[in-house]
Protein backbone atom coordinates (compact mmCIF):
# COMPACT_ATOMS: atom_id res chain seq x y z
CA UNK A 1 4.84 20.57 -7.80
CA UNK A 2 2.24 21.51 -4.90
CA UNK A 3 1.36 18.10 -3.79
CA UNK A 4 2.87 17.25 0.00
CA UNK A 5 5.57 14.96 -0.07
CA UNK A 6 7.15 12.94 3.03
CA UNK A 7 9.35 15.61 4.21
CA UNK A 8 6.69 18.17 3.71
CA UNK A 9 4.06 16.28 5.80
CA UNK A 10 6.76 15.73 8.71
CA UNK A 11 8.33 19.09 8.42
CA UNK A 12 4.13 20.40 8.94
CA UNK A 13 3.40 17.69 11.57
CA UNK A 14 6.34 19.12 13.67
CA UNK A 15 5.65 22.28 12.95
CA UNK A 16 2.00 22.04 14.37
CA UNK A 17 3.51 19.82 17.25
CA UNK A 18 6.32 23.12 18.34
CA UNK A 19 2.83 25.15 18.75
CA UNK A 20 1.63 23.46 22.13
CA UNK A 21 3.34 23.36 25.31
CA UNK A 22 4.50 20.60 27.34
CA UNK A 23 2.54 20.14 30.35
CA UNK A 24 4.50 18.32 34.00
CA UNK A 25 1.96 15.49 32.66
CA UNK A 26 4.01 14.92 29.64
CA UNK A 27 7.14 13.83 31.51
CA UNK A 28 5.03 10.79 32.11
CA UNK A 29 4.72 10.25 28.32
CA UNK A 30 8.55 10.91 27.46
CA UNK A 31 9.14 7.99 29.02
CA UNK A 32 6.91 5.95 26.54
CA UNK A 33 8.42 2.63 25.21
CA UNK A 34 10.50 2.30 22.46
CA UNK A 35 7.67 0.08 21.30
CA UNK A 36 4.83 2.81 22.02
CA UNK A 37 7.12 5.47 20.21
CA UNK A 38 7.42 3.12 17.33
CA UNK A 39 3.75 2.56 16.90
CA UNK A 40 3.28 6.15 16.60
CA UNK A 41 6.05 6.62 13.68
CA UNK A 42 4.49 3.84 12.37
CA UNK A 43 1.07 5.79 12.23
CA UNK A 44 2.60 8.67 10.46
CA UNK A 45 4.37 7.14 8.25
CA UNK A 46 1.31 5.06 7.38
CA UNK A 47 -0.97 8.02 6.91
CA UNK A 48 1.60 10.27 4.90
CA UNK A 49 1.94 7.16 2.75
CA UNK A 50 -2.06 6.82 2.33
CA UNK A 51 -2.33 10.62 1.74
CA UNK A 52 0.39 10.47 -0.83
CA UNK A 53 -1.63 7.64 -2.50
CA UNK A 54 -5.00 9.37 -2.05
CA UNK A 55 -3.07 12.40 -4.08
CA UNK A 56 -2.04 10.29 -6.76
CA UNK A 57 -5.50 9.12 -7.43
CA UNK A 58 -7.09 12.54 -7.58
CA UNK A 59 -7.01 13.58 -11.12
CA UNK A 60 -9.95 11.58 -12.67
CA UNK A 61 -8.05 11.76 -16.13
CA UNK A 62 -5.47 9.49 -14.72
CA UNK A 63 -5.44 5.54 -14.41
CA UNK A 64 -5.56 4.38 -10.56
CA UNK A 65 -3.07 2.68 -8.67
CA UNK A 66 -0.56 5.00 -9.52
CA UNK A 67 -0.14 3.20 -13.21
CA UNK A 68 0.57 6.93 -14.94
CA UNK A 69 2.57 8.41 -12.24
CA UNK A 70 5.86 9.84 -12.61
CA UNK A 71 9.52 7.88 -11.74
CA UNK A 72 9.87 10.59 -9.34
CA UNK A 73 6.18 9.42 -7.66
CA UNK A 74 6.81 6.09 -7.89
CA UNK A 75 10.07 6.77 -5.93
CA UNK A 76 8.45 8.80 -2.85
CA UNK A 77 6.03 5.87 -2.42
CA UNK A 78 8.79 3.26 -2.53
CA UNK A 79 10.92 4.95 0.14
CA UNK A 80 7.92 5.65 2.51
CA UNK A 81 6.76 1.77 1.91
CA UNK A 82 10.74 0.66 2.95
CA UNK A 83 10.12 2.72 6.22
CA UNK A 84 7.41 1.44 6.71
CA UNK A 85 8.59 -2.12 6.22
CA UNK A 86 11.42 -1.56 9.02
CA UNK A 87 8.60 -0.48 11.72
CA UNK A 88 8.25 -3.12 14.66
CA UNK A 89 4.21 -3.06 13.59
CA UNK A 90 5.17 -5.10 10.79
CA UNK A 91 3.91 -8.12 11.24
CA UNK A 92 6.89 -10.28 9.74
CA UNK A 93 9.83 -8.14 12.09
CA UNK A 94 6.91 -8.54 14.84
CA UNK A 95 5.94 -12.60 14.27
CA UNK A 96 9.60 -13.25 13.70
CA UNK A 97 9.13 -14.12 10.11
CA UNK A 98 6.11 -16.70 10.81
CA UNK A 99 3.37 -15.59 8.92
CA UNK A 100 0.21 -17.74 8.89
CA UNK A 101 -1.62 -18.21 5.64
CA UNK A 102 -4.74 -16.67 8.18
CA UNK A 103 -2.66 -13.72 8.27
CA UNK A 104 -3.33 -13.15 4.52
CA UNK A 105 -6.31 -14.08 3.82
CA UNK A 106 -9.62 -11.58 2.59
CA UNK A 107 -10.32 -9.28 0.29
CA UNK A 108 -7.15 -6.79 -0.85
CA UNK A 109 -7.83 -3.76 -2.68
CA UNK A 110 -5.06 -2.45 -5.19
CA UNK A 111 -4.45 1.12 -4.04
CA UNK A 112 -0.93 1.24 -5.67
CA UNK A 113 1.66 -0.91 -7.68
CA UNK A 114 4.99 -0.57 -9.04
CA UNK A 115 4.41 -3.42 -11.50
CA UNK A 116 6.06 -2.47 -14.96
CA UNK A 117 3.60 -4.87 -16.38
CA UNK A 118 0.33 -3.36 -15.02
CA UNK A 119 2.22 -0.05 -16.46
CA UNK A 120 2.55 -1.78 -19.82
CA UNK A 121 -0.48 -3.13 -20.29
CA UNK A 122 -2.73 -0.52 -18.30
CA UNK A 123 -3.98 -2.70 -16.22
CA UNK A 124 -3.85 -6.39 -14.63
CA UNK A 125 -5.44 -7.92 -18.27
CA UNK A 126 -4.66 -5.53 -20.97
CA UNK A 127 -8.65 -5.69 -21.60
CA UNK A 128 -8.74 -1.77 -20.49
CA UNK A 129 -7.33 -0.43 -24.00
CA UNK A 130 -9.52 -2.90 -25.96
CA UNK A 131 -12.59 -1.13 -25.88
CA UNK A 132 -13.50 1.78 -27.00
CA UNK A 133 -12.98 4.74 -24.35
CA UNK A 134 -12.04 1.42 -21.68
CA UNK A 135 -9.46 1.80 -18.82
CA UNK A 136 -8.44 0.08 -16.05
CA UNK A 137 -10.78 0.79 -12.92
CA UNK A 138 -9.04 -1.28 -9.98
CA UNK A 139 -8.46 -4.90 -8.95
CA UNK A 140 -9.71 -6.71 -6.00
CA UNK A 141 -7.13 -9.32 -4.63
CA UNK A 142 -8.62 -12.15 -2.74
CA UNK A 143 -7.40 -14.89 -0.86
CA UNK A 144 -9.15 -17.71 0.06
CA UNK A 145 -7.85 -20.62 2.58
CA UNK A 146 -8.90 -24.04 4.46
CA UNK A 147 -7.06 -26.68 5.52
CA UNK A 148 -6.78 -28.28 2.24
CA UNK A 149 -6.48 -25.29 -0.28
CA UNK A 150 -5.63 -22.15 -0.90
CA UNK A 151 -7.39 -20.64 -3.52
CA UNK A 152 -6.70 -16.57 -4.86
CA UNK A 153 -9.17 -14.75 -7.08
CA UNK A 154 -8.38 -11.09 -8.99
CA UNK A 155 -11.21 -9.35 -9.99
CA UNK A 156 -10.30 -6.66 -12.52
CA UNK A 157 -12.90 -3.64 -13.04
CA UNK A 158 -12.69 -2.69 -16.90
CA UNK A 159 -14.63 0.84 -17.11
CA UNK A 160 -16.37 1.69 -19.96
CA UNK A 161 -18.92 4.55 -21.09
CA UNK A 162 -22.51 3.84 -21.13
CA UNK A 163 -23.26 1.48 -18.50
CA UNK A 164 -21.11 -1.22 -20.59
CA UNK A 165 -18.45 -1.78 -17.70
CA UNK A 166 -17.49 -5.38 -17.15
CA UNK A 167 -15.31 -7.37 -14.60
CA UNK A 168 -12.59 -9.81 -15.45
CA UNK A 169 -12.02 -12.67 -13.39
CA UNK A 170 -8.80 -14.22 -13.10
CA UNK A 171 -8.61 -17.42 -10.46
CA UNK A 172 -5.46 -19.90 -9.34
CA UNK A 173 -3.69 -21.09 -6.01
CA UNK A 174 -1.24 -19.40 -4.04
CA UNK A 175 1.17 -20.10 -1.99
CA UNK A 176 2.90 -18.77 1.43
CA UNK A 177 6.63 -19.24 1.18
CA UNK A 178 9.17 -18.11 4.32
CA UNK A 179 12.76 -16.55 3.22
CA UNK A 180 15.37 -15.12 4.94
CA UNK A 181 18.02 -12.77 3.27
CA UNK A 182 21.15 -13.91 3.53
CA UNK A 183 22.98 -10.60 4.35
CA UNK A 184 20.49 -9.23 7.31
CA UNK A 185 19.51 -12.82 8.51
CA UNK A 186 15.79 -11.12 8.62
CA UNK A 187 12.82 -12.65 7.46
């Protein structure tokens, strides 16, 4: 397998770090926050994350969203995504669990899902494997909100040859529920 894993990108990224030296300027920036320090794992484990996506999507001859990748894929990108999850940048650990429906609201690209459903039917709609030569070519999640509603559209790109691509347009309301687990006492 020659595509960069987790442990590969950080085992490089220190690698290229152990190459420069530390300057007496740097003693200022070992004493950097906890915070400040956390941002920056943050950051890399964002970007390794993004890059392992971005790898995923590569071969043309595969769905997107990671819908065809293998268990073993699917569990890189899982354990990256719980790292990321425990970083102080994310916003429930950093709002103390109260998120704002104006905290979720826009547009949302699909860039990756774990959703044995999607898997199963190649796609949000199943429409993909209807046509001739059609596949799944992305979803769009969007969420809409005012004081009285909260309204969430998908938009589903169905690719087909010849110019005949199509988008399916699935609408409803959503939601934004609080829980806590009952073990951590987390949001």
């Amino acid at each position: 397998n020659d595509k960069l894993n987790e442990k590969g990108f950080f085992a490089l990224y220190n690698s290229i770090d152990n190459l420069f030296e530390d300057d007496d300027d740097e003693e200022v920036a070992a004493t950097t926050s906890d915070a400040a320090k956390g941002r920056q794992d943050d950051g890399l484990i964002k970007k390794a994350l993004l890059a392992f996506i971005e790898e995923l999507s590569r071969d043309p001859d595969l769905l997107p969203c990671g819908l065809e990748c293998l268990e073993s894929e699917q569990e890189q990108a899982l354990d990256m995504v719980a790292k990321l999850e425990k970083q102080p940048s994310n916003l429930v650990i950093a709002q103390g669990g109260d998120i704002q429906v104006q905290d979720l609201t826009g547009d949302w690209d699909l860039i990756f899902t774990t959703s044995s459903t999607m898997k199963f039917n190649q796609g949000l709609s199943g429409l993909g494997g209807s046509f001739p030569n059609g596949r799944f070519g992305g979803v769009v999640q969007k969420l809409q909100a005012s004081k009285y509603t909260s309204d969430i559209e998908y938009k589903e790109r169905i690719e087909v040859p010849a110019g005949a691509s199509f988008d399916v347009t699935v609408t409803g309301e959503w939601r934004l529920k609080g829980t806590v687990n009952l073990f951590t006492g987390e949001p």
